[in-house]
Protein backbone atom coordinates (compact mmCIF):
# COMPACT_ATOMS: atom_id res chain seq x y z
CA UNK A 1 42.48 41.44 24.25
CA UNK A 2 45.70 39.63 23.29
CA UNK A 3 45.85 36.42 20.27
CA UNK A 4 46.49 33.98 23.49
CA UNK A 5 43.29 35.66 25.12
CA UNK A 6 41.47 35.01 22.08
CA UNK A 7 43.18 31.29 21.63
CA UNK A 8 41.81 30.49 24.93
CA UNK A 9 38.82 31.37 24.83
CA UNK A 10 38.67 29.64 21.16
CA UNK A 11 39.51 26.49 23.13
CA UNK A 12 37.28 27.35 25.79
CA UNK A 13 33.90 27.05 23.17
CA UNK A 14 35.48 24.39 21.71
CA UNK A 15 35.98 22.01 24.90
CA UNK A 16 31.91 23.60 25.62
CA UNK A 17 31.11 22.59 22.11
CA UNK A 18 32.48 18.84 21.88
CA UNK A 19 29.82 17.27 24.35
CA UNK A 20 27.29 19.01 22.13
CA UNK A 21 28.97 17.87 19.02
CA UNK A 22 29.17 14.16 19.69
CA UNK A 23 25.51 14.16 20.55
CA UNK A 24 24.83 15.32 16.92
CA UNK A 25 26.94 12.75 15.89
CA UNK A 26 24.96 10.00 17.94
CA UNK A 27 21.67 11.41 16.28
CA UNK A 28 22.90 11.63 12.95
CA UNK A 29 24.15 7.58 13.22
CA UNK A 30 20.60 6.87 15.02
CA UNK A 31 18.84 8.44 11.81
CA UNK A 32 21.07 6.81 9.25
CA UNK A 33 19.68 3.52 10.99
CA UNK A 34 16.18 5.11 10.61
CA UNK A 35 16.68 5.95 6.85
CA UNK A 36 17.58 2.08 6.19
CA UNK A 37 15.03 0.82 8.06
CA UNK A 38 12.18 3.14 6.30
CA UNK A 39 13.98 2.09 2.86
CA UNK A 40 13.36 -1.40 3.93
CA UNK A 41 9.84 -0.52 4.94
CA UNK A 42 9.42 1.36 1.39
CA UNK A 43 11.02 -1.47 -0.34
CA UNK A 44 8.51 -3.81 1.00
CA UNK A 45 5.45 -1.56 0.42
CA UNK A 46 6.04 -1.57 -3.46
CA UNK A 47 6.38 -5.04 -2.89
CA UNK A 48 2.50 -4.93 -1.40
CA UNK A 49 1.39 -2.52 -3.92
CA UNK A 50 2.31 -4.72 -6.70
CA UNK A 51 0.52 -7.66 -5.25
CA UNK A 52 -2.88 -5.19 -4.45
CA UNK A 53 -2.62 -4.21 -8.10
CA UNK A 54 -2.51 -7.78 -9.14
CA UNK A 55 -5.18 -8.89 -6.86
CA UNK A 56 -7.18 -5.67 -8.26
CA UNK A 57 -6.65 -6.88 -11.91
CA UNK A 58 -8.23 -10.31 -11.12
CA UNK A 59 -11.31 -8.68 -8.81
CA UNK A 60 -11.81 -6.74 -12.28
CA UNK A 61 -11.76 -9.43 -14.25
CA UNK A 62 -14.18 -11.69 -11.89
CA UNK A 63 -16.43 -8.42 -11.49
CA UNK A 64 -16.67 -8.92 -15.30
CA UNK A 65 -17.07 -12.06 -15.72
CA UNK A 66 -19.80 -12.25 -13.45
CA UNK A 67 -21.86 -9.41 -14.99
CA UNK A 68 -21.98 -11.67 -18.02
CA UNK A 69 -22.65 -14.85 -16.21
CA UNK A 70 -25.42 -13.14 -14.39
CA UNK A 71 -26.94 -11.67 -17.61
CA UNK A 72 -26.38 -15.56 -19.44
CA UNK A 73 -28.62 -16.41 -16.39
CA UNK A 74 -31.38 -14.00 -16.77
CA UNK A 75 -31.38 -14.79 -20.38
CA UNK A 76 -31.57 -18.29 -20.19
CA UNK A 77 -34.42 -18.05 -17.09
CA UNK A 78 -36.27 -15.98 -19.63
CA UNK A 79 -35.92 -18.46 -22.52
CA UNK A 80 -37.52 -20.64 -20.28
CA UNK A 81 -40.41 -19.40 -19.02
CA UNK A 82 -41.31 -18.25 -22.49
CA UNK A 83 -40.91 -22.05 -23.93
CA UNK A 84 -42.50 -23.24 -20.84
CA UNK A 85 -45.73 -20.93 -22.00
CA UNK A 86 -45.37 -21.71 -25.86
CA UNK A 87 -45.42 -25.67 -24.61
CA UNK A 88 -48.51 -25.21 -22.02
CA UNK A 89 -45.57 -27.53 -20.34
CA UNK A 90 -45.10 -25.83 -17.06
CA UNK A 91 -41.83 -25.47 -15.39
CA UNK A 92 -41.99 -25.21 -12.11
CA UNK A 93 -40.50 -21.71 -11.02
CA UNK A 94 -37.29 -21.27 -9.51
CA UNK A 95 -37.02 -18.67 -6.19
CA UNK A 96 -34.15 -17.20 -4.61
């Protein structure tokens, strides 16, 4: 086999290859367009998560705050019905 033999068929794999070589190059552009998209889709999931963890903040705080409402409740019902005994002044009870 002679250098032009082996040029030629060097040109020969090449002219097979191109074809196959611009398709990688379409699918490489097609994910570069998939990598900014998912950046935009990861940008606006932090934005999401720092809302959630705001919103989960408050629900914590509200949880609280009504554990000690609902104690100040049970406390005060209690009050009652013991002054309502110590004053043989009824209150009329109060049902859920």
């Amino acid at each position: 086999m002679t250098t032009e033999d082996l040029k030629a068929i060097g040109d020969l794999m090449d002219q097979k290859l191109e074809p196959i070589i611009q398709r990688l190059d379409g699918v490489d552009k097609r994910l570069d367009g998939v990598d900014k998209r998912l950046d935009g889709v990861d940008k606006r999931l932090d934005g999401v998560d720092k809302r959630l963890d705001g919103i989960e903040e408050r629900l914590d705080r509200l949880e609280e705050s009504s554990e000690e409402v609902r104690s100040s409740v049970n406390s005060l019902i209690s009050w009652a019905e013991k002054v309502s005994m110590a004053a043989t002044f009824p209150l009329p009870d109060i049902d859920d």
